[in-house]
PDB file of N, CA and C in Angstrom:
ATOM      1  N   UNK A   1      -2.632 138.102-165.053  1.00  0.00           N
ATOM      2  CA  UNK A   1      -3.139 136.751-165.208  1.00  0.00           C
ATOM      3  C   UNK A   1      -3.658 136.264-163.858  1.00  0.00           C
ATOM      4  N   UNK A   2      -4.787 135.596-163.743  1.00  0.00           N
ATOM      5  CA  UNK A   2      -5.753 135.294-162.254  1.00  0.00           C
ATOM      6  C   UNK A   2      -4.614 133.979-162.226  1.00  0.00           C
ATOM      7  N   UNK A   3      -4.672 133.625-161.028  1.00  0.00           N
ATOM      8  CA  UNK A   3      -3.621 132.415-160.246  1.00  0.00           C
ATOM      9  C   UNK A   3      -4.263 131.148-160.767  1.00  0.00           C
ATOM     10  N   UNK A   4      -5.583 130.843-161.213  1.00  0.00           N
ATOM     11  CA  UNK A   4      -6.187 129.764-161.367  1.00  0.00           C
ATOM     12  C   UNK A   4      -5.829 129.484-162.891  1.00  0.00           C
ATOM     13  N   UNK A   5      -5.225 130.610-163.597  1.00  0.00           N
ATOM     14  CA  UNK A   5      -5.112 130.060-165.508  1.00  0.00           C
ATOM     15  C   UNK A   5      -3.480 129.716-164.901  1.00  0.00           C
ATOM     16  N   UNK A   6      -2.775 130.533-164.678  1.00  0.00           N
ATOM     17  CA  UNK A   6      -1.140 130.561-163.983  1.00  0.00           C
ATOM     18  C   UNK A   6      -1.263 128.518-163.228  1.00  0.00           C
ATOM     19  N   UNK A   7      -1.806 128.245-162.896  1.00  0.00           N
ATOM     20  CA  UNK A   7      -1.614 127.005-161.895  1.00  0.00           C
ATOM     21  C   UNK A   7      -2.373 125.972-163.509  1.00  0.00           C
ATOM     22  N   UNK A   8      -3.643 126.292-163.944  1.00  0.00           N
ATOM     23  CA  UNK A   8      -3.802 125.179-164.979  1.00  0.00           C
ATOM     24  C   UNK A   8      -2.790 124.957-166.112  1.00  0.00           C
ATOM     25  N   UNK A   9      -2.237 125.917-166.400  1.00  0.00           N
ATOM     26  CA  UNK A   9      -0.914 125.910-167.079  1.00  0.00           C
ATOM     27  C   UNK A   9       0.132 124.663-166.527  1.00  0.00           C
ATOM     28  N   UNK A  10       0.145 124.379-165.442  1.00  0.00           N
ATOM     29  CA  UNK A  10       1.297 123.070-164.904  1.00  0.00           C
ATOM     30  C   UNK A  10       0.707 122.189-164.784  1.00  0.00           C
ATOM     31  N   UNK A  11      -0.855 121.996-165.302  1.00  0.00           N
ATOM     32  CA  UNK A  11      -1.217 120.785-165.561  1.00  0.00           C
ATOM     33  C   UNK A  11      -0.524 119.544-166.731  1.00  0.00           C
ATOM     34  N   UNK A  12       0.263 118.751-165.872  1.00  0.00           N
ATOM     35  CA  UNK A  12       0.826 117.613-166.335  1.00  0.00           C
ATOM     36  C   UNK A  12       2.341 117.743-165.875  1.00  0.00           C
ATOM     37  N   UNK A  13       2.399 118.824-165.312  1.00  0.00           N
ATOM     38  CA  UNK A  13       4.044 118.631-164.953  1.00  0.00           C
ATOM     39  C   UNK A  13       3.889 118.564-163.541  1.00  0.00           C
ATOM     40  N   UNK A  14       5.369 118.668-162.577  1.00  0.00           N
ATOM     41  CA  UNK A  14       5.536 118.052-161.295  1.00  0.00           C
ATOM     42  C   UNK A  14       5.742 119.451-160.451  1.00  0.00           C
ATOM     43  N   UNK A  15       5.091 119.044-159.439  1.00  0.00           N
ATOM     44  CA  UNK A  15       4.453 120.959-158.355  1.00  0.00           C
ATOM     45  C   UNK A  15       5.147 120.511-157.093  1.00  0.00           C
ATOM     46  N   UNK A  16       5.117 121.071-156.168  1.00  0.00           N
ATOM     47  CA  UNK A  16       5.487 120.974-154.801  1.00  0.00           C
ATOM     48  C   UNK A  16       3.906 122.070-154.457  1.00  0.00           C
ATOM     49  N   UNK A  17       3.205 121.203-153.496  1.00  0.00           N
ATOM     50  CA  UNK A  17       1.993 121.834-152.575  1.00  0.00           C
ATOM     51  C   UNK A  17       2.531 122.094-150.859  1.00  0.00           C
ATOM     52  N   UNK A  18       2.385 123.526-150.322  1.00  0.00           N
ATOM     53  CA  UNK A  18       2.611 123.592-148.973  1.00  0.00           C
ATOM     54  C   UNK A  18       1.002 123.858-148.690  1.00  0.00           C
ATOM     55  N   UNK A  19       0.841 122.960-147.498  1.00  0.00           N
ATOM     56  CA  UNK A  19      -0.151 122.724-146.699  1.00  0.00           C
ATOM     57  C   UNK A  19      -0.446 123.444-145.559  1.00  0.00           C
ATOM     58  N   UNK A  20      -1.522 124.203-145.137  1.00  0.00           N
ATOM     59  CA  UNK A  20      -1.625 124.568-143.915  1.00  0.00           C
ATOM     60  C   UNK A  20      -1.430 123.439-143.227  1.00  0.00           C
ATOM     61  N   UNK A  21      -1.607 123.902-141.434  1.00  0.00           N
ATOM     62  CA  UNK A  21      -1.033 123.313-140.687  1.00  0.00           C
ATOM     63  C   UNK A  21       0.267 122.543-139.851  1.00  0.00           C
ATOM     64  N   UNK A  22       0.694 121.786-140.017  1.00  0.00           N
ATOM     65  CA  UNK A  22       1.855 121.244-139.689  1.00  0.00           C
ATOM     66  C   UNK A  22       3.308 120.936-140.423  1.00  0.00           C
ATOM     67  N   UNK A  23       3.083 122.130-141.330  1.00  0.00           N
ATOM     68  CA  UNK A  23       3.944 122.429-142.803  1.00  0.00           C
ATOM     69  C   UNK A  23       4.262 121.403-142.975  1.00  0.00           C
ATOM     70  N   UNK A  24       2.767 120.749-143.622  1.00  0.00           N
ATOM     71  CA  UNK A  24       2.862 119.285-144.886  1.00  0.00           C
ATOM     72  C   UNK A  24       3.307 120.205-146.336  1.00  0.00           C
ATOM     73  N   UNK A  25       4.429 119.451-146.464  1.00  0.00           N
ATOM     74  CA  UNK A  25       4.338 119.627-148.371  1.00  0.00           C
ATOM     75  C   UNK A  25       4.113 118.276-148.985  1.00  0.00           C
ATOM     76  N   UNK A  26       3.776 118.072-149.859  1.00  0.00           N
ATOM     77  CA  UNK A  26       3.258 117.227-150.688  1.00  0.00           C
ATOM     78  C   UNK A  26       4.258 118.000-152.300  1.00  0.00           C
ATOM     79  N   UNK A  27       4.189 116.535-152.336  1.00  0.00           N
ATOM     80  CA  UNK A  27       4.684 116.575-154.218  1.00  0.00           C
ATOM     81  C   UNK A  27       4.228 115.312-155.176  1.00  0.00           C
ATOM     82  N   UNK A  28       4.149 115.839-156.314  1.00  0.00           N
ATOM     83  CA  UNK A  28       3.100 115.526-157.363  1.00  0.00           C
ATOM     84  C   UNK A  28       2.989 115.660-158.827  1.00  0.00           C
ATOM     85  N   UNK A  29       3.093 115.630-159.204  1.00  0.00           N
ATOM     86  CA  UNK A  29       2.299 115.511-160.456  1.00  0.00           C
ATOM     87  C   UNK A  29       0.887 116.025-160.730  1.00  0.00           C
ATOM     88  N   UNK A  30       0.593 117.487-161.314  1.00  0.00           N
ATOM     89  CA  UNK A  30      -0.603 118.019-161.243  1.00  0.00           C
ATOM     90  C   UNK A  30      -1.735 117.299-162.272  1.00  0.00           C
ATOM     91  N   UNK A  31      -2.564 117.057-162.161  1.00  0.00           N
ATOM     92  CA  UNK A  31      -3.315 116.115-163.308  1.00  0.00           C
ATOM     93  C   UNK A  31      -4.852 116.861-163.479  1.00  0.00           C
ATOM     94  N   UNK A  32      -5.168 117.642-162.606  1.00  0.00           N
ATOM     95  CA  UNK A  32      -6.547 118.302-162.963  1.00  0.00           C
ATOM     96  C   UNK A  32      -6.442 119.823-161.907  1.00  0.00           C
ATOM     97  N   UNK A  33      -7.131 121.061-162.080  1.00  0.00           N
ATOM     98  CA  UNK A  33      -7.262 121.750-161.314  1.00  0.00           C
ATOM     99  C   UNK A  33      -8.630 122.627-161.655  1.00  0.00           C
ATOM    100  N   UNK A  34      -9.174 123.157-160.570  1.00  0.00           N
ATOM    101  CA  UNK A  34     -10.793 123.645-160.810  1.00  0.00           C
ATOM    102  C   UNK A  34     -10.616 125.072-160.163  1.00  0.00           C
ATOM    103  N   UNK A  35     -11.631 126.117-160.869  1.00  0.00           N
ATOM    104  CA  UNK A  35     -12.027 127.339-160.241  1.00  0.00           C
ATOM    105  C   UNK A  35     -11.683 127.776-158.853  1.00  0.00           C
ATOM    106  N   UNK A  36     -11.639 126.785-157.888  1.00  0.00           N
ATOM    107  CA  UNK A  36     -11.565 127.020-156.478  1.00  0.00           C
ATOM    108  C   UNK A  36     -10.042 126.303-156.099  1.00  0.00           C
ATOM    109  N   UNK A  37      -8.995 126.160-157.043  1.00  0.00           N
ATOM    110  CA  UNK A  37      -7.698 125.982-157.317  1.00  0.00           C
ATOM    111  C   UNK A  37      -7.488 124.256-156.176  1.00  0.00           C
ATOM    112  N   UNK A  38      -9.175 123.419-156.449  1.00  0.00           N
ATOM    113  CA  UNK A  38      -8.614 122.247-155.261  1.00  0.00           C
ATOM    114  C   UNK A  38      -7.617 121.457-156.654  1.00  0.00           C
ATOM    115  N   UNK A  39      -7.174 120.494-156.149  1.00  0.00           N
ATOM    116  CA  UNK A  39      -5.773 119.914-157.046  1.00  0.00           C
ATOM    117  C   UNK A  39      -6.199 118.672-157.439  1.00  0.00           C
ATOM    118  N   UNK A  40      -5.434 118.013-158.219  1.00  0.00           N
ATOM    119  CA  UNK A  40      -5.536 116.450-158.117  1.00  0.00           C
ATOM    120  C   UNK A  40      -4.011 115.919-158.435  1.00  0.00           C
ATOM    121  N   UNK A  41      -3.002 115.555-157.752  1.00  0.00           N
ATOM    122  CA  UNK A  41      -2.023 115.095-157.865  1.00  0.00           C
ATOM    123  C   UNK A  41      -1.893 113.807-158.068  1.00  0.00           C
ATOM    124  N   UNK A  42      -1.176 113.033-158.765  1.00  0.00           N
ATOM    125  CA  UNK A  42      -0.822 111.791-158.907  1.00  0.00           C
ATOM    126  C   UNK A  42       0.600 111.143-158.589  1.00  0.00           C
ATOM    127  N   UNK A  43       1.161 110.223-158.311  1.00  0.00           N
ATOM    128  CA  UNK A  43       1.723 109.593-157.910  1.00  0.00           C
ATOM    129  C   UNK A  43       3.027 110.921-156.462  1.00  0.00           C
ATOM    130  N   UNK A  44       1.918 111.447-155.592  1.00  0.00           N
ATOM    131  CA  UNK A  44       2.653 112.444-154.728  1.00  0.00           C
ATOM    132  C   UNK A  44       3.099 111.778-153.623  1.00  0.00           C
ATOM    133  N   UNK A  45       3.756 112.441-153.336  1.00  0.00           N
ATOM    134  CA  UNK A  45       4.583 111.746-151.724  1.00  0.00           C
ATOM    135  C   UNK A  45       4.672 113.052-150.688  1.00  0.00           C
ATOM    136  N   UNK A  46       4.791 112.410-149.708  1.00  0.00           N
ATOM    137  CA  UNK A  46       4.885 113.607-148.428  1.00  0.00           C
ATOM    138  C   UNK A  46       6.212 114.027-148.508  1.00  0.00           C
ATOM    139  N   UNK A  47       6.800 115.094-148.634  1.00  0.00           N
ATOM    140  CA  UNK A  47       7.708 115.682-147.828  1.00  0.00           C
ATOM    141  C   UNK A  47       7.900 116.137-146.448  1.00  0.00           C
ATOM    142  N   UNK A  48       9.008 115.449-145.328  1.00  0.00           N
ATOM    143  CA  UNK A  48       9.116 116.421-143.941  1.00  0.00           C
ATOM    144  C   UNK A  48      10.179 116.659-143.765  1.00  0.00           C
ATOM    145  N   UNK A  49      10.802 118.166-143.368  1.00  0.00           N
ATOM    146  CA  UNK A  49      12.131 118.001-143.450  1.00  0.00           C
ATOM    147  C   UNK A  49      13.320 117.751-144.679  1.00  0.00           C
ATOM    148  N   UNK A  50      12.586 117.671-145.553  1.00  0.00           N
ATOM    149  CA  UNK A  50      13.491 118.019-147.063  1.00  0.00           C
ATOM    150  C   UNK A  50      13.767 116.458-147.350  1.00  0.00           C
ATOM    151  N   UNK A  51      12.772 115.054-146.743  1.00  0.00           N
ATOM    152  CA  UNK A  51      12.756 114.337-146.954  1.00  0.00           C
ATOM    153  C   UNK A  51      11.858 113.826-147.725  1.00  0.00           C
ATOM    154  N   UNK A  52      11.752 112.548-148.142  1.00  0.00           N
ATOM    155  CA  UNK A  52      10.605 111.976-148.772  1.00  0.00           C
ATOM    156  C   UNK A  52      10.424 111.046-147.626  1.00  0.00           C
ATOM    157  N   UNK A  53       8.999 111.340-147.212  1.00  0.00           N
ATOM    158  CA  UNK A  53       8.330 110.379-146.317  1.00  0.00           C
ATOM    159  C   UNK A  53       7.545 108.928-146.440  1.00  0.00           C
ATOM    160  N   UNK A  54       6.489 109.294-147.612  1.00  0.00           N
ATOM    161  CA  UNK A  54       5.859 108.118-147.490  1.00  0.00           C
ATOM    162  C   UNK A  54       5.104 108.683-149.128  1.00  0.00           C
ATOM    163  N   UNK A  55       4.857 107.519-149.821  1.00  0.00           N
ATOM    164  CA  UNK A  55       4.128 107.554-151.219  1.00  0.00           C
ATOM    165  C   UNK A  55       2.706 107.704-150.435  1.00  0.00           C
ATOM    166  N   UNK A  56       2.152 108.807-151.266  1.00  0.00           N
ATOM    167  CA  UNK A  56       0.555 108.638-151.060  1.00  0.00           C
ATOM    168  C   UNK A  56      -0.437 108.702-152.547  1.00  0.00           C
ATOM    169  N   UNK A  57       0.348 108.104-153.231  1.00  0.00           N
ATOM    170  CA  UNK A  57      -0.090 107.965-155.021  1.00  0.00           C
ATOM    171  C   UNK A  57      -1.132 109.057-155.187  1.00  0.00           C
ATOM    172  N   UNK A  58      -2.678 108.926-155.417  1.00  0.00           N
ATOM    173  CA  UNK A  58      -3.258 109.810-156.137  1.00  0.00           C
ATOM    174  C   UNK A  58      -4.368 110.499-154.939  1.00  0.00           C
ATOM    175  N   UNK A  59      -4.061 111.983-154.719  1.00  0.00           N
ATOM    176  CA  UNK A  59      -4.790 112.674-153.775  1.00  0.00           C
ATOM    177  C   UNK A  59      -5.464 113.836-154.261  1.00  0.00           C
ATOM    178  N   UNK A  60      -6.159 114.491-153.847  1.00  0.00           N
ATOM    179  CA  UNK A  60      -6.852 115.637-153.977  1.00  0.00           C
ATOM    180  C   UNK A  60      -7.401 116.521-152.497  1.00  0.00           C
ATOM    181  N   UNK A  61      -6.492 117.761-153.297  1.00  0.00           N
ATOM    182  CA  UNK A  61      -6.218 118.610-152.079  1.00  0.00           C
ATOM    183  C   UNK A  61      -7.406 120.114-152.146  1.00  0.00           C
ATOM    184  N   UNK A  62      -7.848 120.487-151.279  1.00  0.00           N
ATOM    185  CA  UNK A  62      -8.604 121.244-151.349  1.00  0.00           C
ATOM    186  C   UNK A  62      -8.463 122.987-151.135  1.00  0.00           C
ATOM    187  N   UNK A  63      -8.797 123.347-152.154  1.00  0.00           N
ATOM    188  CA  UNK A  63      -8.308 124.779-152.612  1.00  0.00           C
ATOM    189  C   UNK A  63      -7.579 125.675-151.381  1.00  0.00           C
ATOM    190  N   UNK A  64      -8.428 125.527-150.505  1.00  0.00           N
ATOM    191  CA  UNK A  64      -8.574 126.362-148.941  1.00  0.00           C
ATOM    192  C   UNK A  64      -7.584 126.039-148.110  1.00  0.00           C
ATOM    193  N   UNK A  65      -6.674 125.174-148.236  1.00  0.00           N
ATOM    194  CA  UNK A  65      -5.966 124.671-147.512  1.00  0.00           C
ATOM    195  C   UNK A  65      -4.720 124.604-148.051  1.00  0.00           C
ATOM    196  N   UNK A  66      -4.212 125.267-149.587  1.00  0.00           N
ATOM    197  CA  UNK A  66      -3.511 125.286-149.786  1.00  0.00           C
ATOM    198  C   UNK A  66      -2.327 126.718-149.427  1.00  0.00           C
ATOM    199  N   UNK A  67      -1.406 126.828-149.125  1.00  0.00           N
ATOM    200  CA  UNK A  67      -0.508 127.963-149.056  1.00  0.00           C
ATOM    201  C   UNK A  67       0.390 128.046-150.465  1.00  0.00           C
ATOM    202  N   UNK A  68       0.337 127.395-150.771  1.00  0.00           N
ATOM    203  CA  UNK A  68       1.614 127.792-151.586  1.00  0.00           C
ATOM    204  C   UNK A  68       1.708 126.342-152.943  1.00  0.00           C
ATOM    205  N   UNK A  69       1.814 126.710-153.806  1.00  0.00           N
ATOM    206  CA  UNK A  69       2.410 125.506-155.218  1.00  0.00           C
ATOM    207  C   UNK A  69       3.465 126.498-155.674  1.00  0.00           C
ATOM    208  N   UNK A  70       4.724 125.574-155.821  1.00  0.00           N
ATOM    209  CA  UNK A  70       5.726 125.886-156.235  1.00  0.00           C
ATOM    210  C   UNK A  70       6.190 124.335-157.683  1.00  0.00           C
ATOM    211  N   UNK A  71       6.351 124.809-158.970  1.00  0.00           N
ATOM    212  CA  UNK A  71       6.658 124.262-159.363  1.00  0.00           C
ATOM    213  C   UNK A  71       8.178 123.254-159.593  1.00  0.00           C
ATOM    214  N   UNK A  72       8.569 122.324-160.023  1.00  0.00           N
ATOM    215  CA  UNK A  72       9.309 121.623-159.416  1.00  0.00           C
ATOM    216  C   UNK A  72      10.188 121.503-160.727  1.00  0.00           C
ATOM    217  N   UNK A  73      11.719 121.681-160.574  1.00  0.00           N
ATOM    218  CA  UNK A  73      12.530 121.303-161.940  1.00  0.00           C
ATOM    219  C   UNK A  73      13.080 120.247-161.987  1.00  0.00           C
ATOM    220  N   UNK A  74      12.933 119.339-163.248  1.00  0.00           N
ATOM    221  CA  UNK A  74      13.618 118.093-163.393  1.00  0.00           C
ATOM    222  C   UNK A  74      14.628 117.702-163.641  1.00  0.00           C
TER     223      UNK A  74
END
């Protein structure tokens, strides 16, 4: 199975995104995803440190910059 049907499959449930760079994770709520796997999360918040940082409600993250979606259990 290609990673892009595997990831539209958790469209509507809640993901954890690791970010290049300054190991941002972000968490979310997946609400749309496209060919080039960029995201659209809704009501996500930053994680640092196994904390919750700051609400950043509805973002869109870009395919290239992602490392890692790990889905999230409720």
């Amino acid at each position: 199975m290609f990673p892009n049907k595997k990831v539209q499959k958790a469209i509507g449930s809640k993901v954890q995104v690791e970010m290049k760079g300054d190991h941002h994770i972000l968490e979310g709520t997946l609400q749309s995803v496209d060919d080039y796997l960029n995201l659209h999360l809704v009501d996500a918040v930053e994680i640092v440190d196994g904390e919750k940082l700051r609400s950043l409600g509805s973002v869109v993250l870009r395919g290239n910059n992602i490392i890692l979606i790990v889905p999230v259990e409720d």
